[in-house]
C-alpha atoms as a PDB file:
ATOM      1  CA  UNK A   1      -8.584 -81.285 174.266  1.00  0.00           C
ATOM      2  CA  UNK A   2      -7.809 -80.394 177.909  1.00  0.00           C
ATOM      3  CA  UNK A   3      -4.336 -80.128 177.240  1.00  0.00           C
ATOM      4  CA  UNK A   4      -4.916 -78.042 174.424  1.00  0.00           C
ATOM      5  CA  UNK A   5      -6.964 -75.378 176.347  1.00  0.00           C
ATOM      6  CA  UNK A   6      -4.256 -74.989 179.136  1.00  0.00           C
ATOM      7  CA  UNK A   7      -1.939 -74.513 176.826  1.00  0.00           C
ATOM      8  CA  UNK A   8      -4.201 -71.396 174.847  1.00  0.00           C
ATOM      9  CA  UNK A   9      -4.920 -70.025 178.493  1.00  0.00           C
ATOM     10  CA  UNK A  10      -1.419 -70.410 178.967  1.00  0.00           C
ATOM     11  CA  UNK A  11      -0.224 -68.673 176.464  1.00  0.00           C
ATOM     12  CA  UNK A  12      -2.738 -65.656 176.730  1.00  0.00           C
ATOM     13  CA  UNK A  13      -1.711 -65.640 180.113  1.00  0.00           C
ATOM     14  CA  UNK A  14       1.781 -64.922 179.317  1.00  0.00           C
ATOM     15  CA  UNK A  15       0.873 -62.601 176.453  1.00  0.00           C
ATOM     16  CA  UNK A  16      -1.629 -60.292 178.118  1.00  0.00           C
ATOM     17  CA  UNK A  17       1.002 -58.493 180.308  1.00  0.00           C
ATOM     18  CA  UNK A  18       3.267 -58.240 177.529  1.00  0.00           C
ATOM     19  CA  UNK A  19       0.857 -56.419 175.732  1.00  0.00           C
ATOM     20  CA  UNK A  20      -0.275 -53.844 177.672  1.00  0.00           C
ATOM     21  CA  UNK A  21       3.301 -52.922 178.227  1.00  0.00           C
ATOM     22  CA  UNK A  22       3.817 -52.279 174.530  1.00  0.00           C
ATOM     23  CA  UNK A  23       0.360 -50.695 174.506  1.00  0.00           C
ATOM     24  CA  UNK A  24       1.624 -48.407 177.735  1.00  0.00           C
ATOM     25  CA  UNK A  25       5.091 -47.608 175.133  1.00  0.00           C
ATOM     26  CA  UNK A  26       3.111 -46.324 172.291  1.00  0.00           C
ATOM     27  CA  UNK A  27       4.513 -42.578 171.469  1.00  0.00           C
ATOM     28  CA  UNK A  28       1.687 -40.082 171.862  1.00  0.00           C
ATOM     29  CA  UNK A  29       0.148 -38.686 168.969  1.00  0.00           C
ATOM     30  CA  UNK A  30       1.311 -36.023 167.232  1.00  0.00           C
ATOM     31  CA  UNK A  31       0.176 -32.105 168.066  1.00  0.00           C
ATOM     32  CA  UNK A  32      -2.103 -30.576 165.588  1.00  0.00           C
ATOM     33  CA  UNK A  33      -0.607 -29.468 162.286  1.00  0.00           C
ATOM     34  CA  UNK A  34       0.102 -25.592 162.670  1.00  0.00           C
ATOM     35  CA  UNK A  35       0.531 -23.508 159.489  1.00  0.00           C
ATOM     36  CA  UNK A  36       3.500 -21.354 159.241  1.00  0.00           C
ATOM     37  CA  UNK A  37       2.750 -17.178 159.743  1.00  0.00           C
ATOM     38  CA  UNK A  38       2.037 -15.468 156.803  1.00  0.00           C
ATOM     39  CA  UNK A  39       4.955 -13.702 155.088  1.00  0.00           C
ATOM     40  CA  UNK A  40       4.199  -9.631 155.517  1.00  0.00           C
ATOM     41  CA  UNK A  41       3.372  -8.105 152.597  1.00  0.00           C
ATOM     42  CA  UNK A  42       5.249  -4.884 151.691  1.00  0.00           C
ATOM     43  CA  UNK A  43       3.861  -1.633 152.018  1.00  0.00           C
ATOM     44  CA  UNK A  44       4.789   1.611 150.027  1.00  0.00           C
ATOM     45  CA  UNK A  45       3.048   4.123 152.152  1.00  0.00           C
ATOM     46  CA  UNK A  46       5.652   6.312 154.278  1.00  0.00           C
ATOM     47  CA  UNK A  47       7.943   8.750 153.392  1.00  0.00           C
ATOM     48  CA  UNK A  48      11.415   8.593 151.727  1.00  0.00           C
ATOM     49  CA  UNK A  49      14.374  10.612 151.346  1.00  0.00           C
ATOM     50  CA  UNK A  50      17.402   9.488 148.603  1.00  0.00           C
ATOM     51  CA  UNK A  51      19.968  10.215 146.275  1.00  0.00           C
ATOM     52  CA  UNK A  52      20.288   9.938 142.436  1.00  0.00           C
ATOM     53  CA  UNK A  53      22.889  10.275 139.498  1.00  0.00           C
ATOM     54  CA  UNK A  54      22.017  10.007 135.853  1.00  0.00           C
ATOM     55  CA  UNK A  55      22.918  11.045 132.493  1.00  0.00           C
ATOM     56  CA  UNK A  56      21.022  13.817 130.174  1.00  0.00           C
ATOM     57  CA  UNK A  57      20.808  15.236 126.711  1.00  0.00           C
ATOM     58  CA  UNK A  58      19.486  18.616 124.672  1.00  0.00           C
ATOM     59  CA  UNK A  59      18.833  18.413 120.767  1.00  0.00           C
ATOM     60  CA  UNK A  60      16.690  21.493 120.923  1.00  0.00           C
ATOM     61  CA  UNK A  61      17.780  24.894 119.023  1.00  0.00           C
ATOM     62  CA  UNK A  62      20.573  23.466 117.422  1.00  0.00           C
ATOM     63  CA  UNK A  63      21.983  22.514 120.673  1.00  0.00           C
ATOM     64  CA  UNK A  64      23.929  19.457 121.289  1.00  0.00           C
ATOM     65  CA  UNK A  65      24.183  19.496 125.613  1.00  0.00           C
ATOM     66  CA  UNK A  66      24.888  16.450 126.958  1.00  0.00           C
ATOM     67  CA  UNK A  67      26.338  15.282 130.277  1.00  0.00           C
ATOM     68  CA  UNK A  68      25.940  13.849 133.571  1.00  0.00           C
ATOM     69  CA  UNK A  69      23.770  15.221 136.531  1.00  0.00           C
ATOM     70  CA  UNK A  70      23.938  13.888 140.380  1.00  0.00           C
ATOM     71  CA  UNK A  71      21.227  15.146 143.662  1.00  0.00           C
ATOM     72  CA  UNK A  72      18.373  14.037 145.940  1.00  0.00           C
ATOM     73  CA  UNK A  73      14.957  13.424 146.157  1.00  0.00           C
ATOM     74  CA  UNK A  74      12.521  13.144 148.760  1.00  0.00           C
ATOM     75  CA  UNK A  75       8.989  11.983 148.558  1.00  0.00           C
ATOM     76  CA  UNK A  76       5.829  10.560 149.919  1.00  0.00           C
ATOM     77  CA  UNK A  77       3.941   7.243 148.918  1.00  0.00           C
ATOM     78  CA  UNK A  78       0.413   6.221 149.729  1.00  0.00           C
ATOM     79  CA  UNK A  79      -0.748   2.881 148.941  1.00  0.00           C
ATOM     80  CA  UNK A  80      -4.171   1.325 149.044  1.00  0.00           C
ATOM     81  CA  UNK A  81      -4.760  -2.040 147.577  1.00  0.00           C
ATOM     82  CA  UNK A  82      -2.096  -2.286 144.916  1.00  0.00           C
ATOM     83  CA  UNK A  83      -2.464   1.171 143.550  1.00  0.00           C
ATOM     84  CA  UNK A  84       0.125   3.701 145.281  1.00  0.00           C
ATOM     85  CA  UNK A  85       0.319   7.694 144.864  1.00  0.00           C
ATOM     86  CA  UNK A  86       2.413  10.139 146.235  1.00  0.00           C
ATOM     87  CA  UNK A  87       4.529  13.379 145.411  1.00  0.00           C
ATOM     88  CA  UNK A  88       8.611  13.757 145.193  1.00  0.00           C
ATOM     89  CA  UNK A  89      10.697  16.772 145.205  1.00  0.00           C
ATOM     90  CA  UNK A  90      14.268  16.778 143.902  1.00  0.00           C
ATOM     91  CA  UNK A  91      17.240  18.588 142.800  1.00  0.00           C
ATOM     92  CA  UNK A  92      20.519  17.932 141.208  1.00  0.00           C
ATOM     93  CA  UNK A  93      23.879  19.394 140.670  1.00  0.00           C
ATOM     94  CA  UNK A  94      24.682  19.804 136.544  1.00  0.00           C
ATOM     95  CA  UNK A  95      26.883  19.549 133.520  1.00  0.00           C
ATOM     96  CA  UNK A  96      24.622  18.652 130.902  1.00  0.00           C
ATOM     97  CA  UNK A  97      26.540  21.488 128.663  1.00  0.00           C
ATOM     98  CA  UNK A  98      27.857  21.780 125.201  1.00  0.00           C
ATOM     99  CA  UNK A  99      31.377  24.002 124.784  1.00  0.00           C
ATOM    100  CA  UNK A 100      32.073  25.736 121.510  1.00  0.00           C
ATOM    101  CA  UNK A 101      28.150  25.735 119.980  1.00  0.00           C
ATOM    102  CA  UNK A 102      27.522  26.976 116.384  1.00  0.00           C
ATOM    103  CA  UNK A 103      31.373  27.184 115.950  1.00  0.00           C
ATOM    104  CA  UNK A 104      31.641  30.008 118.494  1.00  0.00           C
ATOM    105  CA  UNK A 105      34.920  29.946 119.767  1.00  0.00           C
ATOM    106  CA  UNK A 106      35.219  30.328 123.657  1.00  0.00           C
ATOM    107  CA  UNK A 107      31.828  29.703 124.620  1.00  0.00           C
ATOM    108  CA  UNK A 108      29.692  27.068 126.311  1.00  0.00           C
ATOM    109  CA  UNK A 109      26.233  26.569 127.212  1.00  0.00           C
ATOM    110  CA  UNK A 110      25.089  24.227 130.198  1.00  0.00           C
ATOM    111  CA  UNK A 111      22.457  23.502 132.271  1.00  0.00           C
ATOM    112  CA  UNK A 112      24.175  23.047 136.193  1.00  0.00           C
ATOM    113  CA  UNK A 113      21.096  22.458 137.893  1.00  0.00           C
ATOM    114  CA  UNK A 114      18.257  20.564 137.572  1.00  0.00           C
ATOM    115  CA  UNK A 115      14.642  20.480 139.682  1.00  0.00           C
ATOM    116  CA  UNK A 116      11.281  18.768 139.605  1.00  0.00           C
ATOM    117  CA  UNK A 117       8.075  19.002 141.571  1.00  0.00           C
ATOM    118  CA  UNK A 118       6.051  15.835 140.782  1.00  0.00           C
ATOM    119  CA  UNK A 119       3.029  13.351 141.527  1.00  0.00           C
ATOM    120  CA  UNK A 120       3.045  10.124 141.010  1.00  0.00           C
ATOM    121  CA  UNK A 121       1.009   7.078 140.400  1.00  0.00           C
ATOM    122  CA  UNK A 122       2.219   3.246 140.130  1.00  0.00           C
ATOM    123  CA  UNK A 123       1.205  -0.044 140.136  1.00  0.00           C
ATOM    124  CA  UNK A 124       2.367  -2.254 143.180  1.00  0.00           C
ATOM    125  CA  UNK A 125       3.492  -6.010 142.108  1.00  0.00           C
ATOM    126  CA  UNK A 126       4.648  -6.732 145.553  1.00  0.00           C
ATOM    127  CA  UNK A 127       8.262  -5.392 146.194  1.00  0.00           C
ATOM    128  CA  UNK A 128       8.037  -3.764 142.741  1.00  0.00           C
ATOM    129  CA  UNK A 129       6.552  -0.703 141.911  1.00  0.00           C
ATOM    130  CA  UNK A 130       5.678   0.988 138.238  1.00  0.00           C
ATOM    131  CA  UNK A 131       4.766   4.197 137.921  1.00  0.00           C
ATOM    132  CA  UNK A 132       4.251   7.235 135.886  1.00  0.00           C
ATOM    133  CA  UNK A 133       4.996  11.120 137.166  1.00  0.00           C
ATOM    134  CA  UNK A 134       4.760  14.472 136.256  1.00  0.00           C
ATOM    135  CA  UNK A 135       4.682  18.089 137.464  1.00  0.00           C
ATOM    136  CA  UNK A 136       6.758  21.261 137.023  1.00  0.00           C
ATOM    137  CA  UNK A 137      10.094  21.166 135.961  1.00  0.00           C
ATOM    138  CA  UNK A 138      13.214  23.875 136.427  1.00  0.00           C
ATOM    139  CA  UNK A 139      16.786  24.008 135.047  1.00  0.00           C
ATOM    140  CA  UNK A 140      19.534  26.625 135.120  1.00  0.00           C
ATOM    141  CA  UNK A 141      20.872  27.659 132.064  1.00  0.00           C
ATOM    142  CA  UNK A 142      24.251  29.116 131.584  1.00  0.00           C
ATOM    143  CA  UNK A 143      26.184  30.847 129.101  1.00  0.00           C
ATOM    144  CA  UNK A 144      29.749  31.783 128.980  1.00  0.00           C
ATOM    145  CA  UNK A 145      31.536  33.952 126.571  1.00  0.00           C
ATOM    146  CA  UNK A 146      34.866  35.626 126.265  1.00  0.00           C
ATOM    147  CA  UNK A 147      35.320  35.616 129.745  1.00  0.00           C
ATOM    148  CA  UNK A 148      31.506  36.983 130.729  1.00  0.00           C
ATOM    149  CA  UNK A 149      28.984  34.999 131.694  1.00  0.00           C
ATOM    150  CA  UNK A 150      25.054  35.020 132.150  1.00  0.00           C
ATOM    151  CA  UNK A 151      22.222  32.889 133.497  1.00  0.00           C
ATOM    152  CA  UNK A 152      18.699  32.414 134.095  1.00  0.00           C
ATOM    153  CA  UNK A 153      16.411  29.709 135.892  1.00  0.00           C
ATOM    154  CA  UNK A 154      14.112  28.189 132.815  1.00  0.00           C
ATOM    155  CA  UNK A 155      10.399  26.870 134.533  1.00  0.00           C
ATOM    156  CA  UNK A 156       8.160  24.234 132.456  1.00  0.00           C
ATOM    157  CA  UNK A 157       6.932  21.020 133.082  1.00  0.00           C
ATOM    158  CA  UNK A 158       8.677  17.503 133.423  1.00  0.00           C
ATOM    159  CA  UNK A 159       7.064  13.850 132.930  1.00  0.00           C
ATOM    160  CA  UNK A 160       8.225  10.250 132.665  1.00  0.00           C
ATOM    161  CA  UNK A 161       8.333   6.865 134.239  1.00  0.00           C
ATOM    162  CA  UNK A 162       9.825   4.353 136.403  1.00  0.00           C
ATOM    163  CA  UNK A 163      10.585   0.873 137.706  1.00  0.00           C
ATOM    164  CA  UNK A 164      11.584   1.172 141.719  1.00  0.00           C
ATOM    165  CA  UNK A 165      12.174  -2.385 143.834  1.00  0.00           C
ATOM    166  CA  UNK A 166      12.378  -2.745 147.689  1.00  0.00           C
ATOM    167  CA  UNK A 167      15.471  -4.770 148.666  1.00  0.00           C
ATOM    168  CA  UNK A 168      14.611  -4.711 152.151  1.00  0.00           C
ATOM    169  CA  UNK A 169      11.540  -3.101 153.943  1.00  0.00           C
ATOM    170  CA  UNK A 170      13.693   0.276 154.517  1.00  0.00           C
ATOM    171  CA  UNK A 171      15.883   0.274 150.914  1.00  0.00           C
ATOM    172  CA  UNK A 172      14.368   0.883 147.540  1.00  0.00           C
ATOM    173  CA  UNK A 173      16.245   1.229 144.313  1.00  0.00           C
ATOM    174  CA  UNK A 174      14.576   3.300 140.812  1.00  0.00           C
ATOM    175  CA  UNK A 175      15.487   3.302 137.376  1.00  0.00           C
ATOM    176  CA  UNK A 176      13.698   6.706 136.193  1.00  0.00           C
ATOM    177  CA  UNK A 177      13.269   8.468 133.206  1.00  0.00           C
ATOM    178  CA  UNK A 178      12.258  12.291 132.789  1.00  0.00           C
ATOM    179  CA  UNK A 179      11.160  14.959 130.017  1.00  0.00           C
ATOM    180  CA  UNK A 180      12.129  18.734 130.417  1.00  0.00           C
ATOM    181  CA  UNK A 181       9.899  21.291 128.550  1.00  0.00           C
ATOM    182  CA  UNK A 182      11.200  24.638 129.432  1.00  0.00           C
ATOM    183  CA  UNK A 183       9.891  27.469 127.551  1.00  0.00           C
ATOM    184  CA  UNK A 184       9.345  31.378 128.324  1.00  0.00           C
ATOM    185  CA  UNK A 185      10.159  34.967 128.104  1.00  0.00           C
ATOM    186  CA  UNK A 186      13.913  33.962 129.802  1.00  0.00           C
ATOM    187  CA  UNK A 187      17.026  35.960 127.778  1.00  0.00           C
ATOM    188  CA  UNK A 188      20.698  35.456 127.886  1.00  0.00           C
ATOM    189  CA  UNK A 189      22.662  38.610 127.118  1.00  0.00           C
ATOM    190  CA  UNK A 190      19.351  40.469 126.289  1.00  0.00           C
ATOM    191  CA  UNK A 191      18.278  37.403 123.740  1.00  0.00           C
ATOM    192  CA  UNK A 192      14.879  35.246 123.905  1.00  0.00           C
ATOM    193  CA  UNK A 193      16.571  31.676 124.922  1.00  0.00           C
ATOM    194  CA  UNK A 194      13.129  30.343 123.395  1.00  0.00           C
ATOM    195  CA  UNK A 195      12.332  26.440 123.696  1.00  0.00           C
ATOM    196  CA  UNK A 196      14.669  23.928 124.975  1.00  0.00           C
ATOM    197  CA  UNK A 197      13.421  20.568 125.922  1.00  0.00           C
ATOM    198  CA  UNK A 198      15.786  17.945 128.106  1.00  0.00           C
ATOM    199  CA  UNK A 199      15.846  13.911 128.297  1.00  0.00           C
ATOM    200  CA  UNK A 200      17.098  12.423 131.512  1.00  0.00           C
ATOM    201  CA  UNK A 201      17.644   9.244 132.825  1.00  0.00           C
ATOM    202  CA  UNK A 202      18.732   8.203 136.192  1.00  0.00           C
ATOM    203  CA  UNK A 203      19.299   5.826 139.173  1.00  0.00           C
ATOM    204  CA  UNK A 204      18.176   6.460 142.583  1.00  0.00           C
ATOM    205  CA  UNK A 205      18.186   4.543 145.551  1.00  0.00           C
ATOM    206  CA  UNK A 206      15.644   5.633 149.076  1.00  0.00           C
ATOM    207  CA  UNK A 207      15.238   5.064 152.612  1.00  0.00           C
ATOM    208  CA  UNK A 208      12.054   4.559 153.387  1.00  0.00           C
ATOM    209  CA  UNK A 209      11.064   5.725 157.121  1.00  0.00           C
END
């Protein structure tokens, strides 16, 4: 039994220095988990300035204009929560025009220009917008004939729609669609130009400041 014990002691002799050295080697624990920073959120509000091209058409009074249009825009948003408002002015360079109408020989009517004044309100999904806009709407009408020519700035209203997405937290790209109502006392030649309504659609891209 003697024999026994030494040999126990022994051996916890031995052992007890061994141990604390692998106790001493133990890595320290890890550092409290830290959760990564929140992604920022994009923001709408701030003002923009950007160009557009597009495509538009005129059915109205027997017309059949049609052709491409290409300007700028420039705008403010606000946004609170995820509803965002703001206004936009643009203008664009013309040839939504028609040569020959009603079998006339050596005439064409166009509009060359194009303008809008407009609010607008969206819903914000993030980096995509939605939104609807109207306001007042202008268009310069020209007509050509035998060599003479007259014109006359047409004022209505315009209203539409859009899609617009942020690529980065400066660039924005639209997909927009508008409705011209022009309608007055406006003559060409001395006659009553009466209603003439225009569909447009366009791309755009911004820079948002």
């Amino acid at each position: 039994m003697r024999k026994v014990l030494g040999l126990v002691g022994a051996s916890l002799l031995f052992a007890g220095p061994a141990l604390a050295a692998d106790l001493a080697r133990r890595p320290p624990p890890p550092p409290p988990y830290k959760a990564p920073p929140p992604v920022p959120v994009f923001s709408w509000t701030g003002f923009y300035i950007g160009g557009h091209g597009g495509y538009g058409l005129s059915n109205s009074q027997g017309l059949d204009l049609k052709g491409g249009f290409a300007g700028g825009q420039v705008g403010y948003n606000y946004q609170m929560n995820n509803f965002v408002w703001g206004i936009e002015g643009d203008g664009a360079w013309a040839d939504i025009s028609q040569t020959n109408p009603f079998g006339v020989p050596l005439t064409k009517v166009s509009f060359d220009s194009l303008a809008s004044l407009r609010a607008r309100l969206g819903v914000a999904f993030g980096n995509a917008l939605l939104y609807g806009t109207g306001g007042g709407g202008w268009g310069h009408l020209k007509l050509s004939a035998v060599g003479l020519s007259d014109s006359t700035w047409l004022s209505g209203w315009t209203a539409g729609a859009g899609i617009e997405y942020a690529f980065t937290p400066n660039w924005t790209g639209k997909v927009e669609y508008l409705h011209y109502g022009f309608g007055g006392s406006e003559t060409l030649f001395g006659v009553s130009v009466g209603k003439l309504d225009v569909e447009t659609i366009k791309a755009g891209i911004n820079y948002k400041f």
